[in-house]
PDB file of N, CA and C in Angstrom:
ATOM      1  N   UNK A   1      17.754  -1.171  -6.610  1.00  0.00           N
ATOM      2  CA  UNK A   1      17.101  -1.138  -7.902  1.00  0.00           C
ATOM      3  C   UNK A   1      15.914  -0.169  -7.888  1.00  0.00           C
ATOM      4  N   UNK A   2      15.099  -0.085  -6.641  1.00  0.00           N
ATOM      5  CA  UNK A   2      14.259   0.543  -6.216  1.00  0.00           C
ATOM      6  C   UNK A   2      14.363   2.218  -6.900  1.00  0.00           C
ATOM      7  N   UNK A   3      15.816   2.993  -6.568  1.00  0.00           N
ATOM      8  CA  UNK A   3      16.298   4.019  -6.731  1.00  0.00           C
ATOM      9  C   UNK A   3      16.310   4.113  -8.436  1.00  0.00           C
ATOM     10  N   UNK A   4      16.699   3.406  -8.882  1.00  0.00           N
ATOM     11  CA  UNK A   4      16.939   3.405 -10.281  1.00  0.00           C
ATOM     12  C   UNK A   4      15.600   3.355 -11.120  1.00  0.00           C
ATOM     13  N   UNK A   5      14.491   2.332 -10.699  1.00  0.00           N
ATOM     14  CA  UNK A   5      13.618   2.918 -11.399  1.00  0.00           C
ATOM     15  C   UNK A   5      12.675   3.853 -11.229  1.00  0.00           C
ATOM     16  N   UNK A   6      13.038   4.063  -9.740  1.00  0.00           N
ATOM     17  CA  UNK A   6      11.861   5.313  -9.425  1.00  0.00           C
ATOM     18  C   UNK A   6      12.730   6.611 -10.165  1.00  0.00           C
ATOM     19  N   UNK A   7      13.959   6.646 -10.528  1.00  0.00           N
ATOM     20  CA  UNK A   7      14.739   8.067 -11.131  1.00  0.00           C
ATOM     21  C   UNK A   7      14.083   8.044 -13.231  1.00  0.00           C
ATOM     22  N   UNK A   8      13.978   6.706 -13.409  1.00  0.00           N
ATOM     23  CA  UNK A   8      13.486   6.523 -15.292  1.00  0.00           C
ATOM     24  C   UNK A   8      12.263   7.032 -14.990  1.00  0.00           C
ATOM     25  N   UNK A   9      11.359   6.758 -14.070  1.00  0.00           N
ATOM     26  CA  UNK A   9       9.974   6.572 -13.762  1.00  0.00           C
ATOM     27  C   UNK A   9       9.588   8.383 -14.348  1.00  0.00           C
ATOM     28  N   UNK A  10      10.118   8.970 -13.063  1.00  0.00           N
ATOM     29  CA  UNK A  10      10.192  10.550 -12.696  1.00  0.00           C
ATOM     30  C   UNK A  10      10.687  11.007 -14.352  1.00  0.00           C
ATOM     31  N   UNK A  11      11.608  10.416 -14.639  1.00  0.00           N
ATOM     32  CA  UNK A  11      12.075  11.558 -15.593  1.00  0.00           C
ATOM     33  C   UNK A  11      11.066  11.687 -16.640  1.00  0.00           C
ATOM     34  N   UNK A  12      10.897   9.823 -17.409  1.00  0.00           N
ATOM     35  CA  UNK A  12       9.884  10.033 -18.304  1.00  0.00           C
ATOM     36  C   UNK A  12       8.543  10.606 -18.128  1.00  0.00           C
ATOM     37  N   UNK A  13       7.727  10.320 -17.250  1.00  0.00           N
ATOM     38  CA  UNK A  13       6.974  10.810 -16.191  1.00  0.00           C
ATOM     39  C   UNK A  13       6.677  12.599 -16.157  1.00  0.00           C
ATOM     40  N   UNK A  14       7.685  12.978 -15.954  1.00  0.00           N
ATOM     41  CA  UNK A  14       7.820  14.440 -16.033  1.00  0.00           C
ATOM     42  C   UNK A  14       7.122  14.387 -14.235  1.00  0.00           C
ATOM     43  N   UNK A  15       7.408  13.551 -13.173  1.00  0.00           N
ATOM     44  CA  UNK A  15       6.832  13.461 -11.856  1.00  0.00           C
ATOM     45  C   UNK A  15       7.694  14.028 -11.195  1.00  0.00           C
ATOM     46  N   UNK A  16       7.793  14.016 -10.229  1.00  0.00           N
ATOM     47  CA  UNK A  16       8.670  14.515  -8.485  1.00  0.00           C
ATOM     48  C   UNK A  16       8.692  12.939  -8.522  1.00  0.00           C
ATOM     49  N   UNK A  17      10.108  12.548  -7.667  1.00  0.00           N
ATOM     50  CA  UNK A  17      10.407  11.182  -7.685  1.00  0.00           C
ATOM     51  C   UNK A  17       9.672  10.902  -6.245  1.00  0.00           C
ATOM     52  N   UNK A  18       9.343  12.084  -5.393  1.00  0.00           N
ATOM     53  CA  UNK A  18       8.714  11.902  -3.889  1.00  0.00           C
ATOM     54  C   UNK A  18       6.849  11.341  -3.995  1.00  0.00           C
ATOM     55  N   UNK A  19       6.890  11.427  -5.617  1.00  0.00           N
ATOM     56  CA  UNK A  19       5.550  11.030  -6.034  1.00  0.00           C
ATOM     57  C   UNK A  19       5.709   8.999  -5.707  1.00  0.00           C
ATOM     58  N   UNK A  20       6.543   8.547  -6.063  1.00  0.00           N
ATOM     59  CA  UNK A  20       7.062   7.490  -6.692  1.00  0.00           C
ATOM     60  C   UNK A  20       7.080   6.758  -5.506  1.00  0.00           C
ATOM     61  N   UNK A  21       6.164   5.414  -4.871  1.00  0.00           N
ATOM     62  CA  UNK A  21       6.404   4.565  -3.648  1.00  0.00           C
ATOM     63  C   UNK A  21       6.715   3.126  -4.546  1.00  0.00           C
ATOM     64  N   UNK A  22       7.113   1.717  -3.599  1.00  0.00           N
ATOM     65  CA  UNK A  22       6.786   0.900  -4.481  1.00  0.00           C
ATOM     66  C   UNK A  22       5.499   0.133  -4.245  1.00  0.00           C
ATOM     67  N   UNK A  23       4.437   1.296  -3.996  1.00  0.00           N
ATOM     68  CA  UNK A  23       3.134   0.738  -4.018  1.00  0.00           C
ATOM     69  C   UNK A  23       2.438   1.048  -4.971  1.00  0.00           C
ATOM     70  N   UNK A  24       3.483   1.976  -5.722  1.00  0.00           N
ATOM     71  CA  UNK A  24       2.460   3.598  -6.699  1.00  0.00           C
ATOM     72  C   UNK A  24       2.174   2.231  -7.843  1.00  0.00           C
ATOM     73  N   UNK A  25       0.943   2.196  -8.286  1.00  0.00           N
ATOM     74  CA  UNK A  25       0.634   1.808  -9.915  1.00  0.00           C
ATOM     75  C   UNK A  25       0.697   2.851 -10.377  1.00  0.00           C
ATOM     76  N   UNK A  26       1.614   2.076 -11.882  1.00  0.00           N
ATOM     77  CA  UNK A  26       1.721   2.735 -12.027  1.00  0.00           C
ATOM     78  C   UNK A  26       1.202   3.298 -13.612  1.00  0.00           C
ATOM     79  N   UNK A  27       0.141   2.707 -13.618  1.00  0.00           N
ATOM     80  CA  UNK A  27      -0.931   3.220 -14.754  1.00  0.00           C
ATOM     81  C   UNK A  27      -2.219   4.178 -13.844  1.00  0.00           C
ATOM     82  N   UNK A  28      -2.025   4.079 -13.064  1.00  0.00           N
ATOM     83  CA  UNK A  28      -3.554   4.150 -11.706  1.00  0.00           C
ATOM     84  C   UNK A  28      -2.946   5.784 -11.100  1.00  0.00           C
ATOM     85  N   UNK A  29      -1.804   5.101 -10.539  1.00  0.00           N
ATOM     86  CA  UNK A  29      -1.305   6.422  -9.698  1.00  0.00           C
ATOM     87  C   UNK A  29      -0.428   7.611 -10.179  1.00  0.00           C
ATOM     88  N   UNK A  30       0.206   6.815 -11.354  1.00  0.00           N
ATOM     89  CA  UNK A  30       1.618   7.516 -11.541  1.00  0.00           C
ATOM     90  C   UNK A  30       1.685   8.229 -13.096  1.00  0.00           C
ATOM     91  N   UNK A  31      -0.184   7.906 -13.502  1.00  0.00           N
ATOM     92  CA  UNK A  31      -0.569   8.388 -14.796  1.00  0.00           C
ATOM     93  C   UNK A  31       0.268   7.901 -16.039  1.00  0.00           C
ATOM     94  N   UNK A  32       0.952   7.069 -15.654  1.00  0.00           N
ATOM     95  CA  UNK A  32       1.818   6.311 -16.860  1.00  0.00           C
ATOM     96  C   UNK A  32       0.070   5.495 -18.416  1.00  0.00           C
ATOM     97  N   UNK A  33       0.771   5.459 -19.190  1.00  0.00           N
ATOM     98  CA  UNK A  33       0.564   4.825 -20.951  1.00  0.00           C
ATOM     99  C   UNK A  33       1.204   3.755 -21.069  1.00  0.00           C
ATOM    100  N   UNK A  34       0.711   3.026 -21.932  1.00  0.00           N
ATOM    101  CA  UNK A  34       1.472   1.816 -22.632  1.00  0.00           C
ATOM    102  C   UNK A  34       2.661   2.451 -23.281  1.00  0.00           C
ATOM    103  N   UNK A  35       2.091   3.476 -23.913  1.00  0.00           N
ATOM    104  CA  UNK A  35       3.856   3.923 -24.057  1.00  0.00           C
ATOM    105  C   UNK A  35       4.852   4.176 -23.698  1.00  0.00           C
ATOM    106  N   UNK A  36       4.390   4.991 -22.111  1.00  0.00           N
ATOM    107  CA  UNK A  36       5.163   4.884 -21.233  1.00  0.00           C
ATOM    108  C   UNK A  36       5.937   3.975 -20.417  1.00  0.00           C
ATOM    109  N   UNK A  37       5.124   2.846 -20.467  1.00  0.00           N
ATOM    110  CA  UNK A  37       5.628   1.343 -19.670  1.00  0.00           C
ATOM    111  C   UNK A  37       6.657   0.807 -20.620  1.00  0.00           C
ATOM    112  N   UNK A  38       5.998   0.681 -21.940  1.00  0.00           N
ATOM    113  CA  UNK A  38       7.278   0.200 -23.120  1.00  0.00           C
ATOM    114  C   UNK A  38       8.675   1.308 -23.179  1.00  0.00           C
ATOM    115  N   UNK A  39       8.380   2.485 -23.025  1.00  0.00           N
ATOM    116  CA  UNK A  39       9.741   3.217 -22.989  1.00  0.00           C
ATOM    117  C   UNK A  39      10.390   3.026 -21.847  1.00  0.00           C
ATOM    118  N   UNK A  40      10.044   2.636 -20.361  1.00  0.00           N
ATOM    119  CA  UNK A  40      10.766   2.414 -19.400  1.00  0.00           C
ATOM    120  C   UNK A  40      11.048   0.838 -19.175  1.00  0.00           C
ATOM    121  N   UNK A  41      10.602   0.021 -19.832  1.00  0.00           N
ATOM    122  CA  UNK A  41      11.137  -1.428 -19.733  1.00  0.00           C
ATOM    123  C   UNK A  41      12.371  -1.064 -20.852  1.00  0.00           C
ATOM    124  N   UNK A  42      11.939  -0.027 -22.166  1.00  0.00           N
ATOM    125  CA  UNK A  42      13.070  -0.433 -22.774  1.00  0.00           C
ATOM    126  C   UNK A  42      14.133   0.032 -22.730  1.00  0.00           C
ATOM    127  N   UNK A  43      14.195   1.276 -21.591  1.00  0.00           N
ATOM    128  CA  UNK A  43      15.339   1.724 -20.976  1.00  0.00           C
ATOM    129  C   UNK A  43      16.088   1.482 -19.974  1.00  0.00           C
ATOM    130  N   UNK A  44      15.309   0.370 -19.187  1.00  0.00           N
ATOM    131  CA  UNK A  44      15.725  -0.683 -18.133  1.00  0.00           C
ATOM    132  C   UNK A  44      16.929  -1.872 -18.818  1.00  0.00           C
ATOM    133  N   UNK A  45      16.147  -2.478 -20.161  1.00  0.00           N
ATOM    134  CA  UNK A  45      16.886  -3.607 -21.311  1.00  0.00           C
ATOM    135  C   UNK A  45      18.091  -2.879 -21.334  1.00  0.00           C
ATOM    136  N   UNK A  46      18.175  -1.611 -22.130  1.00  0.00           N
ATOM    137  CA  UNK A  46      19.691  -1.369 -22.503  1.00  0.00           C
ATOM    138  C   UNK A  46      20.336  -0.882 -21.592  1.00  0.00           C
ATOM    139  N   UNK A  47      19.985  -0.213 -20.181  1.00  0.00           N
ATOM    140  CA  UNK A  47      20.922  -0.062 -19.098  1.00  0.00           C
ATOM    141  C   UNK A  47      21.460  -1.151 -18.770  1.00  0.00           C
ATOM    142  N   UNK A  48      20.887  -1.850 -17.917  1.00  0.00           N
ATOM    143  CA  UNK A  48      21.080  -3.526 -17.755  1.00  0.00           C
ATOM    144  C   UNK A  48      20.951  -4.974 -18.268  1.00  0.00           C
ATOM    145  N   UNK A  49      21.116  -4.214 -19.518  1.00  0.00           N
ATOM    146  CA  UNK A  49      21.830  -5.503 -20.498  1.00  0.00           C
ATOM    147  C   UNK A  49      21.147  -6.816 -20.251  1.00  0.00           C
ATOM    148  N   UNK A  50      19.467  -6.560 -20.354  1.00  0.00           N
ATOM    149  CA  UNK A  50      18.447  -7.740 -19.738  1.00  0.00           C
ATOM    150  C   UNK A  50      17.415  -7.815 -21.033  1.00  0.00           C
ATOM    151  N   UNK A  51      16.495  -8.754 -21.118  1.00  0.00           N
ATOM    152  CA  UNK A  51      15.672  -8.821 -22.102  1.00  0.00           C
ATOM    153  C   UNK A  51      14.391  -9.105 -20.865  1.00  0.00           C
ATOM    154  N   UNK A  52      12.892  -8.340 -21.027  1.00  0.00           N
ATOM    155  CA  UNK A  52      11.807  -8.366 -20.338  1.00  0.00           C
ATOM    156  C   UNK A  52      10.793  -8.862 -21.300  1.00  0.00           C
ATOM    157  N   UNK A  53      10.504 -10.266 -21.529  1.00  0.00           N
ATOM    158  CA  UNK A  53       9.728 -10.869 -22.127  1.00  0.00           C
ATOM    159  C   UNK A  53       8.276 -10.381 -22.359  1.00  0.00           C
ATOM    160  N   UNK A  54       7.483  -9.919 -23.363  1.00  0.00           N
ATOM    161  CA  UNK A  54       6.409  -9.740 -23.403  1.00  0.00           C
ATOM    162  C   UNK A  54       5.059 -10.251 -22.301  1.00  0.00           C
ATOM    163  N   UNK A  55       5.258 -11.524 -21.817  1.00  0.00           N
ATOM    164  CA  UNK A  55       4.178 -12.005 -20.776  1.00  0.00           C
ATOM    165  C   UNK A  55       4.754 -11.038 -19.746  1.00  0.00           C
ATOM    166  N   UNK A  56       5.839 -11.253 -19.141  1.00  0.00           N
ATOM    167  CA  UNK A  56       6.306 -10.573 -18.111  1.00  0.00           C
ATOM    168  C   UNK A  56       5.226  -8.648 -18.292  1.00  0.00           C
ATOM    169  N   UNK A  57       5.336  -8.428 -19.351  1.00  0.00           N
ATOM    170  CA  UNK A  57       5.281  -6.739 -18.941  1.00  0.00           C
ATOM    171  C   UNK A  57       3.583  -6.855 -18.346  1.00  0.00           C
ATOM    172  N   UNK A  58       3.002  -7.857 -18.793  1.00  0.00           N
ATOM    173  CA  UNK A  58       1.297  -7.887 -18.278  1.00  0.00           C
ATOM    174  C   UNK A  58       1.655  -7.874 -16.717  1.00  0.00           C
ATOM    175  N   UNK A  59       2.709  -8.532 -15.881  1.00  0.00           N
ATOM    176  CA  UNK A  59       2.614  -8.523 -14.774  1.00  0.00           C
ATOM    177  C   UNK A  59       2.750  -7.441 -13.939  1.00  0.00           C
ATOM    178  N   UNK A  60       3.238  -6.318 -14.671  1.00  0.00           N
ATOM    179  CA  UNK A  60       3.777  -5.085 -13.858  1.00  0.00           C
ATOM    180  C   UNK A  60       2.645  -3.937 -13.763  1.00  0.00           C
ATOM    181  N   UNK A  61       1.951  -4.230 -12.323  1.00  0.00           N
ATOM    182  CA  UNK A  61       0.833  -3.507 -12.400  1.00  0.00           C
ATOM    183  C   UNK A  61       1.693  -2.237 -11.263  1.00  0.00           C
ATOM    184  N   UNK A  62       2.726  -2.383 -10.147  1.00  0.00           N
ATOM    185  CA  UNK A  62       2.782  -1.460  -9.292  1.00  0.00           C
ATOM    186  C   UNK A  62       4.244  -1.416  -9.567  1.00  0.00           C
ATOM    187  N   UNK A  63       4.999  -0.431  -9.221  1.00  0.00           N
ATOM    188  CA  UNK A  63       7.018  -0.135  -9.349  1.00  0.00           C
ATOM    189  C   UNK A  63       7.170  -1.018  -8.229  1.00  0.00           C
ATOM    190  N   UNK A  64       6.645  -1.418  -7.332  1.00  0.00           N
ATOM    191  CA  UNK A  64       7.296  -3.131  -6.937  1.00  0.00           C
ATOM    192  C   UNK A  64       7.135  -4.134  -7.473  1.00  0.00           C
ATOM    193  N   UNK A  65       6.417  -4.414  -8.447  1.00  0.00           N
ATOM    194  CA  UNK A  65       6.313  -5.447  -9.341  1.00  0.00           C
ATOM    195  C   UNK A  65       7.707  -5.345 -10.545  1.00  0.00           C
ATOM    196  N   UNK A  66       7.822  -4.357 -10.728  1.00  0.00           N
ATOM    197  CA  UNK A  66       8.770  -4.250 -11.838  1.00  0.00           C
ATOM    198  C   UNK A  66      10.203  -4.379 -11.043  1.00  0.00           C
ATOM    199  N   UNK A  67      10.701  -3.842  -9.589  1.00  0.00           N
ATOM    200  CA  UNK A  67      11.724  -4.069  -9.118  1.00  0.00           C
ATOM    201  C   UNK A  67      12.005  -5.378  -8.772  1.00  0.00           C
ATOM    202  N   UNK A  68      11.425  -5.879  -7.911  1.00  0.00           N
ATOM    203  CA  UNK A  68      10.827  -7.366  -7.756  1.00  0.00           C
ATOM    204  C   UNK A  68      11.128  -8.281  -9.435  1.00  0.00           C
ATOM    205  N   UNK A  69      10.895  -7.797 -10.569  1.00  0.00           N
ATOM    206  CA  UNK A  69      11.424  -8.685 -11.307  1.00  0.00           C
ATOM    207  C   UNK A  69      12.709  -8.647 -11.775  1.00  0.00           C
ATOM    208  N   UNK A  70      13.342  -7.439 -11.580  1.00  0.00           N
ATOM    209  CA  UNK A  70      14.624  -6.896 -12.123  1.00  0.00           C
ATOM    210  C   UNK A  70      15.517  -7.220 -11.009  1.00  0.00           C
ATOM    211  N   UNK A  71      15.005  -7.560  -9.781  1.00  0.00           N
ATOM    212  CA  UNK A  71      16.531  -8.160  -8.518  1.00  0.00           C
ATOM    213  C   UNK A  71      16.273  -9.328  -8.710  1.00  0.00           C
ATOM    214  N   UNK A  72      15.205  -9.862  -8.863  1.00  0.00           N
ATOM    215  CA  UNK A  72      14.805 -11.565  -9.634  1.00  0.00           C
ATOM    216  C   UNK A  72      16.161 -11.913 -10.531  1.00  0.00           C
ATOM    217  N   UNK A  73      16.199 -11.307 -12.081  1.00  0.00           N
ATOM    218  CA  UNK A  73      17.231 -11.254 -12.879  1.00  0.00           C
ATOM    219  C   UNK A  73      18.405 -11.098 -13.011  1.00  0.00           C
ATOM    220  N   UNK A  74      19.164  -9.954 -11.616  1.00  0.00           N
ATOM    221  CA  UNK A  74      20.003 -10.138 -10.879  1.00  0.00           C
ATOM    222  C   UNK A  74      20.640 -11.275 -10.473  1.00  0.00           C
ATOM    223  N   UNK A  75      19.916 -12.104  -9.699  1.00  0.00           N
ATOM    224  CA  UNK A  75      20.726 -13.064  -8.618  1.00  0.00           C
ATOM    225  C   UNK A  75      20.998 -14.075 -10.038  1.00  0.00           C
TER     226      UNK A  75
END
Protein backbone atom coordinates (compact mmCIF):
# COMPACT_ATOMS: atom_id res chain seq x y z
CA UNK A 1 0.00 0.00 0.00
CA UNK A 2 3.05 1.88 0.95
CA UNK A 3 3.93 2.02 -3.02
CA UNK A 4 0.60 3.20 -3.96
CA UNK A 5 0.39 6.08 -1.91
CA UNK A 6 3.75 7.28 -2.07
CA UNK A 7 3.05 7.15 -6.35
CA UNK A 8 -0.72 9.70 -5.63
CA UNK A 9 1.52 11.51 -3.11
CA UNK A 10 4.44 12.36 -5.89
CA UNK A 11 2.14 12.92 -8.61
CA UNK A 12 -0.20 15.40 -6.93
CA UNK A 13 2.72 16.74 -5.14
CA UNK A 14 4.55 17.47 -8.31
CA UNK A 15 7.63 15.57 -5.79
CA UNK A 16 10.34 12.82 -6.72
CA UNK A 17 8.70 9.77 -5.06
CA UNK A 18 12.58 9.28 -3.49
CA UNK A 19 11.31 12.44 -1.54
CA UNK A 20 8.46 10.26 -0.01
CA UNK A 21 9.49 7.95 3.43
CA UNK A 22 6.75 6.65 5.69
CA UNK A 23 8.08 9.06 8.15
CA UNK A 24 7.68 12.14 5.66
CA UNK A 25 4.68 14.51 7.18
CA UNK A 26 3.19 15.20 5.23
CA UNK A 27 2.05 18.83 5.69
CA UNK A 28 5.71 19.52 7.45
CA UNK A 29 7.89 17.67 4.98
CA UNK A 30 6.17 16.92 1.87
CA UNK A 31 4.68 20.64 1.61
CA UNK A 32 1.25 19.14 1.12
CA UNK A 33 -2.44 21.68 1.82
CA UNK A 34 -5.65 20.71 3.03
CA UNK A 35 -6.33 20.54 -0.39
CA UNK A 36 -3.94 18.43 -1.08
CA UNK A 37 -4.74 15.84 1.72
CA UNK A 38 -8.56 16.01 0.58
CA UNK A 39 -7.54 15.30 -3.11
CA UNK A 40 -5.41 12.30 -2.10
CA UNK A 41 -7.85 10.67 0.43
CA UNK A 42 -10.28 11.26 -2.34
CA UNK A 43 -8.34 9.46 -4.80
CA UNK A 44 -7.49 6.69 -2.43
CA UNK A 45 -11.91 6.37 -1.87
CA UNK A 46 -12.46 5.81 -5.57
CA UNK A 47 -9.40 3.59 -6.31
CA UNK A 48 -10.24 1.37 -3.44
CA UNK A 49 -13.69 1.50 -3.21
CA UNK A 50 -13.32 2.72 0.72
CA UNK A 51 -14.99 5.62 2.52
CA UNK A 52 -12.24 7.74 5.02
CA UNK A 53 -14.41 9.25 7.63
CA UNK A 54 -13.87 12.85 8.43
CA UNK A 55 -12.37 12.20 12.21
CA UNK A 56 -10.09 9.76 10.62
CA UNK A 57 -8.40 12.49 8.15
CA UNK A 58 -7.35 14.64 11.60
CA UNK A 59 -5.29 11.53 12.28
CA UNK A 60 -3.04 11.54 9.28
CA UNK A 61 -0.20 13.58 10.30
CA UNK A 62 2.81 11.27 8.49
CA UNK A 63 2.27 8.68 4.93
CA UNK A 64 2.50 5.99 7.68
CA UNK A 65 -0.38 7.09 9.31
CA UNK A 66 -2.42 7.07 6.22
CA UNK A 67 -1.00 3.49 5.08
CA UNK A 68 -1.44 2.11 8.46
CA UNK A 69 -5.13 3.05 8.07
CA UNK A 70 -5.73 1.82 4.57
CA UNK A 71 -4.09 -2.04 5.39
CA UNK A 72 -6.32 -1.51 8.65
CA UNK A 73 -9.42 -1.45 6.03
CA UNK A 74 -8.02 -4.14 4.09
CA UNK A 75 -8.00 -7.06 6.48
Amino acid sequence: MFEEVKKILAKQLRISEDMITLESRILEDLGADSLNIMMLLMTIEEDYGIVIPDQELVTFKTVGDVVKYLDAQKN
